[in-house]
N, C-alpha and C. Protein backbone atom coordinates (compact mmCIF):
# COMPACT_ATOMS: atom_id res chain seq x y z
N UNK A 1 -20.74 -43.60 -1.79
CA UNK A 1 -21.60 -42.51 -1.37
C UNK A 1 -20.91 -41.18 -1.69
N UNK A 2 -21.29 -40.53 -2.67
CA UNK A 2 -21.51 -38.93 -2.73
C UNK A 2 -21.44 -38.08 -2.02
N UNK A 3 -20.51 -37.46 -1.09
CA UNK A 3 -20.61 -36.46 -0.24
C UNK A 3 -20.56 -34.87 -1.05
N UNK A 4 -21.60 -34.71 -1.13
CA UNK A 4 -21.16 -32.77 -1.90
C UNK A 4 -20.03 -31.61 -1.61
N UNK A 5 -19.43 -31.57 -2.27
CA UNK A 5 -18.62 -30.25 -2.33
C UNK A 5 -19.06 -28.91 -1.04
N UNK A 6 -18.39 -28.26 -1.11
CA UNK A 6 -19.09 -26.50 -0.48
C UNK A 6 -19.27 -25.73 -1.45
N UNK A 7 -18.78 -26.56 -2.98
CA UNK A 7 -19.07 -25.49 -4.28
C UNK A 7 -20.62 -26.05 -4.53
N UNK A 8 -20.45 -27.03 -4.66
CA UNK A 8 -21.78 -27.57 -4.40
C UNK A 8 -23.18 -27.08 -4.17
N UNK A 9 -22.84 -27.40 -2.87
CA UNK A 9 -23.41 -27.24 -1.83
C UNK A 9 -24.12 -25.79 -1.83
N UNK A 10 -22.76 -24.72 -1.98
CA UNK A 10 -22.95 -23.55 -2.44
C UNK A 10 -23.98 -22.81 -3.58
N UNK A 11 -23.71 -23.69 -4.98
CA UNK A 11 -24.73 -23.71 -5.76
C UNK A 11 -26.15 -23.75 -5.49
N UNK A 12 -26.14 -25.38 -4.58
CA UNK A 12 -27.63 -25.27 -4.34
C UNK A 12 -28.11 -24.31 -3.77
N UNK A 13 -27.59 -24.21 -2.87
CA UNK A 13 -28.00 -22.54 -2.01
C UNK A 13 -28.29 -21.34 -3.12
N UNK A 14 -27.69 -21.23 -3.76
CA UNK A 14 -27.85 -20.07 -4.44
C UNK A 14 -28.96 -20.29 -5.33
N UNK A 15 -29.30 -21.42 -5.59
CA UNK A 15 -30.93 -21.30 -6.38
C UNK A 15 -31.80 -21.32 -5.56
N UNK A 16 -31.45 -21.62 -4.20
CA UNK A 16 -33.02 -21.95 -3.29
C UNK A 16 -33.13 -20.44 -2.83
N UNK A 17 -32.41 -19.37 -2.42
CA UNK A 17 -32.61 -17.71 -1.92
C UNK A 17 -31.49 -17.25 -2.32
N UNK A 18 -30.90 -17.27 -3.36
CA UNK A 18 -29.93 -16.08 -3.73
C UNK A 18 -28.80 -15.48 -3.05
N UNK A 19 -28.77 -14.58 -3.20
CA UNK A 19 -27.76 -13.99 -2.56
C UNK A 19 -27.62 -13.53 -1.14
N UNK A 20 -28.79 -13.58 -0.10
CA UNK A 20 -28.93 -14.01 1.35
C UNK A 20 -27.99 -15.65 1.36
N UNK A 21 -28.19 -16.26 1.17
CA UNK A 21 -27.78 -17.80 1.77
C UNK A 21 -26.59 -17.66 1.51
N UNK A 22 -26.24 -17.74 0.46
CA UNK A 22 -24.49 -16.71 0.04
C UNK A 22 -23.80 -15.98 0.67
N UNK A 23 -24.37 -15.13 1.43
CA UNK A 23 -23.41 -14.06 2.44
C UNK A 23 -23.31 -14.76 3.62
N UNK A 24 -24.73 -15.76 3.74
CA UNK A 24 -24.65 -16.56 5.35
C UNK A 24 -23.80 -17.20 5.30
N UNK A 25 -23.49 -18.35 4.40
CA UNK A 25 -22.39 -19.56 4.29
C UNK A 25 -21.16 -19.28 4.19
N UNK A 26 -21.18 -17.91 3.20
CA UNK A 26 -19.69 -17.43 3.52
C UNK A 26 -19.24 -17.23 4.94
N UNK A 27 -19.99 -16.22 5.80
CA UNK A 27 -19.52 -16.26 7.38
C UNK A 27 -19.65 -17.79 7.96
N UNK A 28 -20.64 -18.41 7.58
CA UNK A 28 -20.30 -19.50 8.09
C UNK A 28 -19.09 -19.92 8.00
N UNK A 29 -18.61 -20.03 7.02
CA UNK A 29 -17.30 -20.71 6.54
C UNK A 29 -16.01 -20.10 7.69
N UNK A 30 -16.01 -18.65 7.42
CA UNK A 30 -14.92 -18.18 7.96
C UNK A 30 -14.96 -18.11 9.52
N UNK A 31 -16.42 -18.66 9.67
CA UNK A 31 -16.36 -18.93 11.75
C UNK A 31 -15.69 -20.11 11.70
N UNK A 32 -15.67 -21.05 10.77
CA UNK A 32 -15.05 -22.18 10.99
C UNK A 32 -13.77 -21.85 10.79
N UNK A 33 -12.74 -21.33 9.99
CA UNK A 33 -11.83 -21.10 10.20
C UNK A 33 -11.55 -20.40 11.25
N UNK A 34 -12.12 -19.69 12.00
CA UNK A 34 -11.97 -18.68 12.80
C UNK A 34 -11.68 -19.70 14.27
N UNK A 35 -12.87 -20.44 14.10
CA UNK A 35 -12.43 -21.90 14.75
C UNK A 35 -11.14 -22.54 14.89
N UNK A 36 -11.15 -22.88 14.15
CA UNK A 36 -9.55 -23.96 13.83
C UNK A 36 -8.35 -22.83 13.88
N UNK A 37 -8.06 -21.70 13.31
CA UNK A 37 -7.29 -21.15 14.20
C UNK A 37 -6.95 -20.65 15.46
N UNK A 38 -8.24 -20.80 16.32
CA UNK A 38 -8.83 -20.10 17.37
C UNK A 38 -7.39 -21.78 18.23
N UNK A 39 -7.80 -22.73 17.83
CA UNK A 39 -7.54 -24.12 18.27
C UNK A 39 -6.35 -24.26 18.24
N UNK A 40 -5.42 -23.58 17.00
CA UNK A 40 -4.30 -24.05 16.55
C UNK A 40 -3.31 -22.76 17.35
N UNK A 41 -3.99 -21.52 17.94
CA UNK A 41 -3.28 -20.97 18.76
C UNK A 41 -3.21 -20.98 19.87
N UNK A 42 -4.28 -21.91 20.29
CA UNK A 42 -4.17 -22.18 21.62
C UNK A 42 -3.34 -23.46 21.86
N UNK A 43 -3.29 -24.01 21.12
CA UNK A 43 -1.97 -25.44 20.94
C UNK A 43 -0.80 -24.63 20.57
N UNK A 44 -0.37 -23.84 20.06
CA UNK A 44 0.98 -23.26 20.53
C UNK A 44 1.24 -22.36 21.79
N UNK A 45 0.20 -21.81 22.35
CA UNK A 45 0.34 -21.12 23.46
C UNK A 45 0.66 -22.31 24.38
N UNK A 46 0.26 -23.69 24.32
CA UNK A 46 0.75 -24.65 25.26
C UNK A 46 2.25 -24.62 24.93
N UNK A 47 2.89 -24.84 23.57
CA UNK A 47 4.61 -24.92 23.12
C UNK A 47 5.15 -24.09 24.18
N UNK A 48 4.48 -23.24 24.05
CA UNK A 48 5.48 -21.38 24.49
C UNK A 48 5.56 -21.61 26.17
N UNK A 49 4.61 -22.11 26.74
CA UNK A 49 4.48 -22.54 27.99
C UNK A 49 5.16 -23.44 28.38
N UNK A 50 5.45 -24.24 28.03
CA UNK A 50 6.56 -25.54 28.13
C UNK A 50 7.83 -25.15 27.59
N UNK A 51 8.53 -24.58 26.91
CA UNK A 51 9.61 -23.55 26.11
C UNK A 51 9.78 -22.49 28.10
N UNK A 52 8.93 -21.76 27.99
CA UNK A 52 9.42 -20.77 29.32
C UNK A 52 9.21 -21.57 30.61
N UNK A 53 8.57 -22.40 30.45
CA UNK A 53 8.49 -23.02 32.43
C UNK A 53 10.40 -23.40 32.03
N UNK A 54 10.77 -24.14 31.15
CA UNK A 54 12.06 -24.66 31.45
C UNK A 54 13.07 -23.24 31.34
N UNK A 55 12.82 -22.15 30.73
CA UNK A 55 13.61 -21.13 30.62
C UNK A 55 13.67 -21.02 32.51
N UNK A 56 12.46 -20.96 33.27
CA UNK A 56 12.46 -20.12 34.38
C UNK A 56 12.68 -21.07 35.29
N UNK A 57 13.32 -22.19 35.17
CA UNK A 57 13.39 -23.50 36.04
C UNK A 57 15.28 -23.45 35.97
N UNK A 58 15.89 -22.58 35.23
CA UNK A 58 17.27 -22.02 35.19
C UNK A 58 17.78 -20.68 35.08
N UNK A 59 16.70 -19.85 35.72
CA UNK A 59 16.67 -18.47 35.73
C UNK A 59 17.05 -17.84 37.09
N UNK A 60 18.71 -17.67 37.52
CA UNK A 60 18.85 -17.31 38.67
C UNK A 60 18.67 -16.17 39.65
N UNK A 61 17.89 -15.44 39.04
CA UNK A 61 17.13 -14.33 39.48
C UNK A 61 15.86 -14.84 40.01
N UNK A 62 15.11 -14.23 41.19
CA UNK A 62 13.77 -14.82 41.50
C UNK A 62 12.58 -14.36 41.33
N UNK A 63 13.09 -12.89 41.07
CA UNK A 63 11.89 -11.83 41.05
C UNK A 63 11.83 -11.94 39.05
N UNK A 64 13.11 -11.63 38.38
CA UNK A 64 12.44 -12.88 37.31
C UNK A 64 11.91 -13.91 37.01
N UNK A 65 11.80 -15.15 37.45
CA UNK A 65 11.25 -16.15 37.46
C UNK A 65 9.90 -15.65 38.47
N UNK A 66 9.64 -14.95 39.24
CA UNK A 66 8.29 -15.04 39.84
C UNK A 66 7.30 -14.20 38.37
N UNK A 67 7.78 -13.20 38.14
CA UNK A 67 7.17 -12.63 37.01
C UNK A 67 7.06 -13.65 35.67
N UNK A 68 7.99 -13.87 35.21
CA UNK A 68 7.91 -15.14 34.17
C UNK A 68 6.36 -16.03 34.80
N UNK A 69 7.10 -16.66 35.44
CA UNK A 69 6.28 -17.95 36.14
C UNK A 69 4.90 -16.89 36.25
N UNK A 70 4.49 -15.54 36.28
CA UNK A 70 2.70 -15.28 36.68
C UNK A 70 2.32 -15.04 34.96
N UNK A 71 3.12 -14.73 34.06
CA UNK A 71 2.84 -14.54 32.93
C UNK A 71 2.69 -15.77 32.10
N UNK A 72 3.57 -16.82 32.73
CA UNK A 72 3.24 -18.47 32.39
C UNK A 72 1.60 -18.86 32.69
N UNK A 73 1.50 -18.48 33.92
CA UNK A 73 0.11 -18.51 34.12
C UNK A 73 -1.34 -17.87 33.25
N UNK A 74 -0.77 -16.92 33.04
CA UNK A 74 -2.11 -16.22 32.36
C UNK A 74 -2.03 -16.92 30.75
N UNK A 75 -0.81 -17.37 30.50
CA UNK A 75 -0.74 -18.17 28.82
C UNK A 75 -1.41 -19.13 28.92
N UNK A 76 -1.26 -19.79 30.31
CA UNK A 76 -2.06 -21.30 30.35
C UNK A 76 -3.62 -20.91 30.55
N UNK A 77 -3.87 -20.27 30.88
CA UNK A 77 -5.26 -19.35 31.54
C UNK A 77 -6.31 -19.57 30.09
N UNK A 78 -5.46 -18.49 29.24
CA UNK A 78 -5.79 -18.00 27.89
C UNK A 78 -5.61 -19.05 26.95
N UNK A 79 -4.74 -20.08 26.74
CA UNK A 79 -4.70 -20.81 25.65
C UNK A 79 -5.93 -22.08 26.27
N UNK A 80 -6.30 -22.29 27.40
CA UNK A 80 -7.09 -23.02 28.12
C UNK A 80 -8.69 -22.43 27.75
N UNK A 81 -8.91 -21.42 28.23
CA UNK A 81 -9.83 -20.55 27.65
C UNK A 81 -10.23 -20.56 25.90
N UNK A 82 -9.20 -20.44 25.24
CA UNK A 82 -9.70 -20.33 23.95
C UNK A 82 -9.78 -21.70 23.42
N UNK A 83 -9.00 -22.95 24.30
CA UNK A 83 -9.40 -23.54 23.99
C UNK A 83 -10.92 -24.57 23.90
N UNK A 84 -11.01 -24.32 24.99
CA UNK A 84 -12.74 -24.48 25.63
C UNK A 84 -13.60 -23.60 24.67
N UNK A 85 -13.47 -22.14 24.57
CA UNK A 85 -13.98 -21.56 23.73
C UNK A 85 -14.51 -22.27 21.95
N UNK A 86 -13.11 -22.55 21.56
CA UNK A 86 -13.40 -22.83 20.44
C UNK A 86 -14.00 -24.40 20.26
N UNK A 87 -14.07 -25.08 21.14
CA UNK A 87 -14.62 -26.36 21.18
C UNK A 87 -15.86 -26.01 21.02
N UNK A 88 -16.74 -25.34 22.70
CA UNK A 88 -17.66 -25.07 22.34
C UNK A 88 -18.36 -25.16 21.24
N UNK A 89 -18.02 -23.57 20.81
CA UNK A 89 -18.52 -22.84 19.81
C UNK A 89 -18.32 -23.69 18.19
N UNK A 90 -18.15 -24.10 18.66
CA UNK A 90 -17.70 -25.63 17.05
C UNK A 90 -18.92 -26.66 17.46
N UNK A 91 -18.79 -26.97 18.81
CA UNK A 91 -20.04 -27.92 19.07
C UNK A 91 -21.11 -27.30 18.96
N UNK A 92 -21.76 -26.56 19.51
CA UNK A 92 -22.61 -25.48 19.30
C UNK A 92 -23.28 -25.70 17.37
N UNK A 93 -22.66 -25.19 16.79
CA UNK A 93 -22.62 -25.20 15.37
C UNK A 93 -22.86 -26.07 15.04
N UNK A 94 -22.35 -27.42 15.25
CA UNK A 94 -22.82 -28.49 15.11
C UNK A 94 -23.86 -29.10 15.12
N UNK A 95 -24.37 -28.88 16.79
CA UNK A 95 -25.42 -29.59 17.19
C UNK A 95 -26.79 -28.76 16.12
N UNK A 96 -26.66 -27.59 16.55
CA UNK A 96 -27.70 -26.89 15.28
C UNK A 96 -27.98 -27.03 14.66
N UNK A 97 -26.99 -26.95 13.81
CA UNK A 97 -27.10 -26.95 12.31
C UNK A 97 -27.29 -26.48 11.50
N UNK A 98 -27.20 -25.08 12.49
CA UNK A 98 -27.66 -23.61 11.71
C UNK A 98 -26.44 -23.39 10.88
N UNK A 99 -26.77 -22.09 9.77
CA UNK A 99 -25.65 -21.33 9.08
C UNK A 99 -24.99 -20.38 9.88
N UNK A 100 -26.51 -20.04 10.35
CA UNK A 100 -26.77 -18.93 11.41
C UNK A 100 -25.34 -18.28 12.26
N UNK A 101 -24.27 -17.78 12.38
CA UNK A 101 -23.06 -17.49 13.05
C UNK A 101 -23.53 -16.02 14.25
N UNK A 102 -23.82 -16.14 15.40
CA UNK A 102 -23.71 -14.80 16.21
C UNK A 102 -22.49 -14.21 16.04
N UNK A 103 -22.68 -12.79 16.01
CA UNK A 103 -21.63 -12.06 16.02
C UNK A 103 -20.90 -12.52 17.52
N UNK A 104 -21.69 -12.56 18.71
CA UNK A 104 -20.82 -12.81 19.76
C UNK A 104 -19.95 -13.75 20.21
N UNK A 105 -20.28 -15.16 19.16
CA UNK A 105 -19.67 -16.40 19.05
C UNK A 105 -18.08 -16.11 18.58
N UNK A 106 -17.94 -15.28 17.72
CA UNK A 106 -17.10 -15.14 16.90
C UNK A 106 -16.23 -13.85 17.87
N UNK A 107 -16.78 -12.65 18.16
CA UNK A 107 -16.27 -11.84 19.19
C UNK A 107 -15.55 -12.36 20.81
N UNK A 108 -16.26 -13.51 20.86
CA UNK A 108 -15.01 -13.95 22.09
C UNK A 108 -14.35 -14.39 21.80
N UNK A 109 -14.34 -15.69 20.65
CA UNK A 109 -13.10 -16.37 20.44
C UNK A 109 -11.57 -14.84 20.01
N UNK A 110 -12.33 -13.88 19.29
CA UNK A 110 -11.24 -13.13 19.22
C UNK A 110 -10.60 -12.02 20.25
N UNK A 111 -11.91 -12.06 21.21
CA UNK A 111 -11.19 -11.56 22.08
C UNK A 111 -10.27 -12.35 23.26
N UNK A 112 -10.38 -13.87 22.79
CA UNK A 112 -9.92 -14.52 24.18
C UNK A 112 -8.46 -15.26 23.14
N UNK A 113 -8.60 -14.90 22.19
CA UNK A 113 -6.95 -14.57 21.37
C UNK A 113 -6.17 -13.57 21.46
N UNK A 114 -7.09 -12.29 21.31
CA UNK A 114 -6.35 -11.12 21.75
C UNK A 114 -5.35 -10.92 23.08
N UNK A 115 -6.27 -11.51 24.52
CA UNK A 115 -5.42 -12.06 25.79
C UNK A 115 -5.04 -12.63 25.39
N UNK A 116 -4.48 -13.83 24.73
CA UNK A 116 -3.59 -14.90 24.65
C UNK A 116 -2.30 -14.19 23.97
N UNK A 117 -2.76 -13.41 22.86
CA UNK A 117 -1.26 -12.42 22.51
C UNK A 117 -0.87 -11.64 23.29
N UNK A 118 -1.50 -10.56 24.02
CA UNK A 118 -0.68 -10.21 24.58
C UNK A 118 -0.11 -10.31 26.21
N UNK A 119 -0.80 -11.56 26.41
CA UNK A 119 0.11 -12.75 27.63
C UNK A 119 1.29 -12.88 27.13
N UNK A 120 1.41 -13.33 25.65
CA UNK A 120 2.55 -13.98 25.22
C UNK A 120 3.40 -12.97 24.85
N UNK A 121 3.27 -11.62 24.47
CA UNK A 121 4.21 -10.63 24.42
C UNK A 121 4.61 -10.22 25.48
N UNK A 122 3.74 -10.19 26.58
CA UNK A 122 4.51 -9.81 27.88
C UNK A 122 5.60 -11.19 28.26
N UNK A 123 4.84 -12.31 28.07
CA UNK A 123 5.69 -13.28 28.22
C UNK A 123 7.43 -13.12 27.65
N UNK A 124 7.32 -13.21 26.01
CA UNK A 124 8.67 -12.90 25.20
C UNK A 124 9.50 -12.09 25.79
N UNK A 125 9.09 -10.58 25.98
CA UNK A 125 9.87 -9.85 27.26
C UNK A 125 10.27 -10.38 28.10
N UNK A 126 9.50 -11.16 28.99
CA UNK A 126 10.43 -11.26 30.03
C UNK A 126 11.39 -12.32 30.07
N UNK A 127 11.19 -13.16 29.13
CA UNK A 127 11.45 -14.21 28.84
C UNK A 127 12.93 -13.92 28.13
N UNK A 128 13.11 -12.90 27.19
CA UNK A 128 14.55 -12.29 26.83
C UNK A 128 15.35 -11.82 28.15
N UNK A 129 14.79 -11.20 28.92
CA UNK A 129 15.44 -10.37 29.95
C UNK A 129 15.88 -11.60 30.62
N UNK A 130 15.00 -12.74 31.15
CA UNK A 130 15.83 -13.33 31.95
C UNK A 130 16.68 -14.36 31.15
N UNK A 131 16.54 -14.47 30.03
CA UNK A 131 17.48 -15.54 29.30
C UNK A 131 19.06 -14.55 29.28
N UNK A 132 18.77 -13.17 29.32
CA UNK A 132 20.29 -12.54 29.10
C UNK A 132 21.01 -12.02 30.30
N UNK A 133 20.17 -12.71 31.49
CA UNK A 133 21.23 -12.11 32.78
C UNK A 133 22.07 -13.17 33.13
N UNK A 134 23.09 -12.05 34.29
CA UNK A 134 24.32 -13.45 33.95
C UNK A 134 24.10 -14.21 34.94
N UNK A 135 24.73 -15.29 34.65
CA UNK A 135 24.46 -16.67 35.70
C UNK A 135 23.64 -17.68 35.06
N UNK A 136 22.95 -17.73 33.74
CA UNK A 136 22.18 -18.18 33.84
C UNK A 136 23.31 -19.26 32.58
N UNK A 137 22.85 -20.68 32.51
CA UNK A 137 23.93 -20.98 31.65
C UNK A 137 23.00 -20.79 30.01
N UNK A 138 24.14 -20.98 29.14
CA UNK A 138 23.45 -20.65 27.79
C UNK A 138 23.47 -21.91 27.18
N UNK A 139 22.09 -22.46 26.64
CA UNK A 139 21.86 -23.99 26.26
C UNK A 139 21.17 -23.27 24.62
N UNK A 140 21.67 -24.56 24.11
CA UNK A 140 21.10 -24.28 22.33
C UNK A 140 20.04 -24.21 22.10
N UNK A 141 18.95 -24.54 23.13
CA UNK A 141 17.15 -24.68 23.08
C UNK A 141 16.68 -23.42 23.17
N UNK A 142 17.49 -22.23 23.83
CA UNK A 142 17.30 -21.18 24.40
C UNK A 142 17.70 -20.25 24.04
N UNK A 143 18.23 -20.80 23.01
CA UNK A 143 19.01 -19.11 22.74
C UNK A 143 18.50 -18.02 21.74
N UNK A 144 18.48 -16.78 21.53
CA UNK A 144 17.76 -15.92 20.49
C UNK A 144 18.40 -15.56 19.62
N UNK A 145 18.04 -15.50 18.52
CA UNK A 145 18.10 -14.99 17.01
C UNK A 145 17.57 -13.85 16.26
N UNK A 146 17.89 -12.87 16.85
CA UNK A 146 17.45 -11.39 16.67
C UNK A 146 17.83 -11.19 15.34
N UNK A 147 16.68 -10.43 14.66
CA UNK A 147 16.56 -10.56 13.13
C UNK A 147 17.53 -8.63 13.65
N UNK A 148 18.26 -8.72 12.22
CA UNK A 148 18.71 -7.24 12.40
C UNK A 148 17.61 -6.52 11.46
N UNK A 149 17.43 -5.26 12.34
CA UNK A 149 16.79 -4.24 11.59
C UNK A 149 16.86 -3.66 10.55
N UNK A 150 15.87 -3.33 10.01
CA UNK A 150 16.43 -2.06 8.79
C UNK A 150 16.83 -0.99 9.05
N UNK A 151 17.92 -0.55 8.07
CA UNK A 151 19.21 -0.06 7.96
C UNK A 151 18.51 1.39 7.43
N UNK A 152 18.14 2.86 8.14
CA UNK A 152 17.60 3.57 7.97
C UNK A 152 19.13 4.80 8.28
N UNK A 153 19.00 5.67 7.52
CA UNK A 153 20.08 6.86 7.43
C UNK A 153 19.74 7.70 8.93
N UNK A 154 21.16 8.19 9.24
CA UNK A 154 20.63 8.79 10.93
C UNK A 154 20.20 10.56 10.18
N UNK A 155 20.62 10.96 9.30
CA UNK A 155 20.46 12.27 9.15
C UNK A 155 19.54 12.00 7.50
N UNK A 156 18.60 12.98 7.30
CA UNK A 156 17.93 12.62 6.13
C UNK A 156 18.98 13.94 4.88
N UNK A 157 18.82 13.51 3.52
CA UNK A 157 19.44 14.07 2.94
C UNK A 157 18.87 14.99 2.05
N UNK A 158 18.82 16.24 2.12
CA UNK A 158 17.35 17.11 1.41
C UNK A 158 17.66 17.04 -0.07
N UNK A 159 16.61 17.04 -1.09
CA UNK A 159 16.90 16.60 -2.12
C UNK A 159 16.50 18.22 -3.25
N UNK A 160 15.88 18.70 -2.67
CA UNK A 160 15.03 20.19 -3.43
C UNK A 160 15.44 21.59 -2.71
N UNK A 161 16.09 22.17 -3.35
CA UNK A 161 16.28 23.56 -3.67
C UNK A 161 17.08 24.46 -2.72
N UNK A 162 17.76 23.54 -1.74
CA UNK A 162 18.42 24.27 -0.57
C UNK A 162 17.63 24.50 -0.26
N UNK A 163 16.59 24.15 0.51
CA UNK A 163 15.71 24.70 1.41
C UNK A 163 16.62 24.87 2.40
N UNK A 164 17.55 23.87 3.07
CA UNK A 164 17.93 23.81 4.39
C UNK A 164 19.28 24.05 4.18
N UNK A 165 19.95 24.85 5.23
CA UNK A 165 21.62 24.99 5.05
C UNK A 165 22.44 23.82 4.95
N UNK A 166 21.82 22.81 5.61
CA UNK A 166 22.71 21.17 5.83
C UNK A 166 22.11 20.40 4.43
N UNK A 167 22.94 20.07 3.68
CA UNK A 167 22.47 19.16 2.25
C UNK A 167 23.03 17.57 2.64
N UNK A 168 23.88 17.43 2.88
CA UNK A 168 24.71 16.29 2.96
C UNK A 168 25.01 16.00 4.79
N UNK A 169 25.43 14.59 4.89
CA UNK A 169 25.62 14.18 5.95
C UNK A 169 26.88 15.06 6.36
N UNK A 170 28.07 14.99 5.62
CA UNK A 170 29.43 15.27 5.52
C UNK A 170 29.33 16.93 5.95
N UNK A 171 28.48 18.05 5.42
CA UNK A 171 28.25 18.81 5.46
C UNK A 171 27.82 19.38 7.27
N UNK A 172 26.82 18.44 7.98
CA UNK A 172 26.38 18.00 9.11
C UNK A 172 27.87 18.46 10.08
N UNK A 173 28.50 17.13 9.31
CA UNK A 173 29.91 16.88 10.83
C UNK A 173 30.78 17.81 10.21
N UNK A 174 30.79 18.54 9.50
CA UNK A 174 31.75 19.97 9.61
C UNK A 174 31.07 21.10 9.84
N UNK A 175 29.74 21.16 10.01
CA UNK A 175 29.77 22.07 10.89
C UNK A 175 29.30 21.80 12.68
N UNK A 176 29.30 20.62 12.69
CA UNK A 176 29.95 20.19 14.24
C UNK A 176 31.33 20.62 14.73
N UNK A 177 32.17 20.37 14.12
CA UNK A 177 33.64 20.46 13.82
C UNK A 177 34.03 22.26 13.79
N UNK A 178 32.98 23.04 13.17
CA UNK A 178 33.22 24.78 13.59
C UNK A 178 33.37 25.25 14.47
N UNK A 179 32.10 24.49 15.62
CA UNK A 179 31.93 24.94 16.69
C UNK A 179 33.26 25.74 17.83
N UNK A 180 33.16 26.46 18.02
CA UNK A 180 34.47 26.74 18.95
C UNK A 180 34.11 26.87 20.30
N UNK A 181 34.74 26.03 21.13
CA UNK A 181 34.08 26.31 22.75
C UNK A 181 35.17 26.84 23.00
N UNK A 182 34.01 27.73 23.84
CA UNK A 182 35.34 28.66 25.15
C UNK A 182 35.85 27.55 26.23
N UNK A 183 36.79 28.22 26.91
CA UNK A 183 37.64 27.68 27.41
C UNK A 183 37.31 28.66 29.04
């Protein structure tokens, strides 16, 4: 049995109404992805949740771990939420059978991602703070890997016409170095 392509599929569409059915299937398409990522971030918002309950289950501070532990909550809240969400809205589609995509179908799943990020950024915060106070022991599951920043000049170096009396860095710390304080 023959199952058709979406190029296919696509084709036919495009001889039966043109370039309407074309713009529909395309959004169709990308609600479905919109879907399956909607799914696949709410299955790591479970990781991140299981990753910090054990961070805050050795966090000897309490008023850290109470904060951790309410921001644990709203991850489970939100990745729970989008996950229901995106089931739905996948079943939904289904059962139809429409091309048809509401804008609002598509507007919650991203807004109930949007809470899920920034649960999880408040989460990461606190989640550094209490991994770096002392007392707490340091285990290899836990530990951070801070990417170093880019390497940006502290004084900028003017490149056209003396505009400015300071040209050079070097120039800078001697006339720091003029200064004469009274005494």
């Amino acid at each position: 049995m023959h199952h058709p392509s979406v190029v296919e599929h696509t084709a036919d569409l495009v001889e039966i109404d043109g370039r309407t059915i074309v713009s529909t299937l395309v959004i169709y398409l990308h609600f479905i992805f919109l879907v399956k990522t909607a799914r696949e971030i709410s299955q790591l918002g479970s990781r991140l949740n299981c990753l910090c309950k054990r961070l805050a289950d050795h966090c000897p501070e309490s008023t850290h771990k109470q904060d951790l532990l309410m921001y644990l909550n709203r991850i489970a809240l939100y990745s729970h939420q989008l996950n229901i969400l995106s089931r739905v809205k996948a079943d939904v589609r289904n059962l139809c059978g429409e091309l048809g995509v509401s804008l609002d179908n598509a507007l919650s799943l991203v807004v109930s991602a949007k809470n899920l990020m920034a649960a999880v950024t408040a989460t990461v915060k606190v989640s550094y703070i209490a991994s770096k106070l002392p007392g707490r022991p340091q285990t290899p599951d836990l530990c951070w890997q801070l990417s170093i920043p880019d390497q940006r000049p502290l004084l900028e170096v003017s490149t056209g016409g003396g505009q400015s009396p300071v040209d050079t860095p070097c120039s800078s710390f001697n006339l720091i170095h003029r200064v004469d304080y009274v005494h």
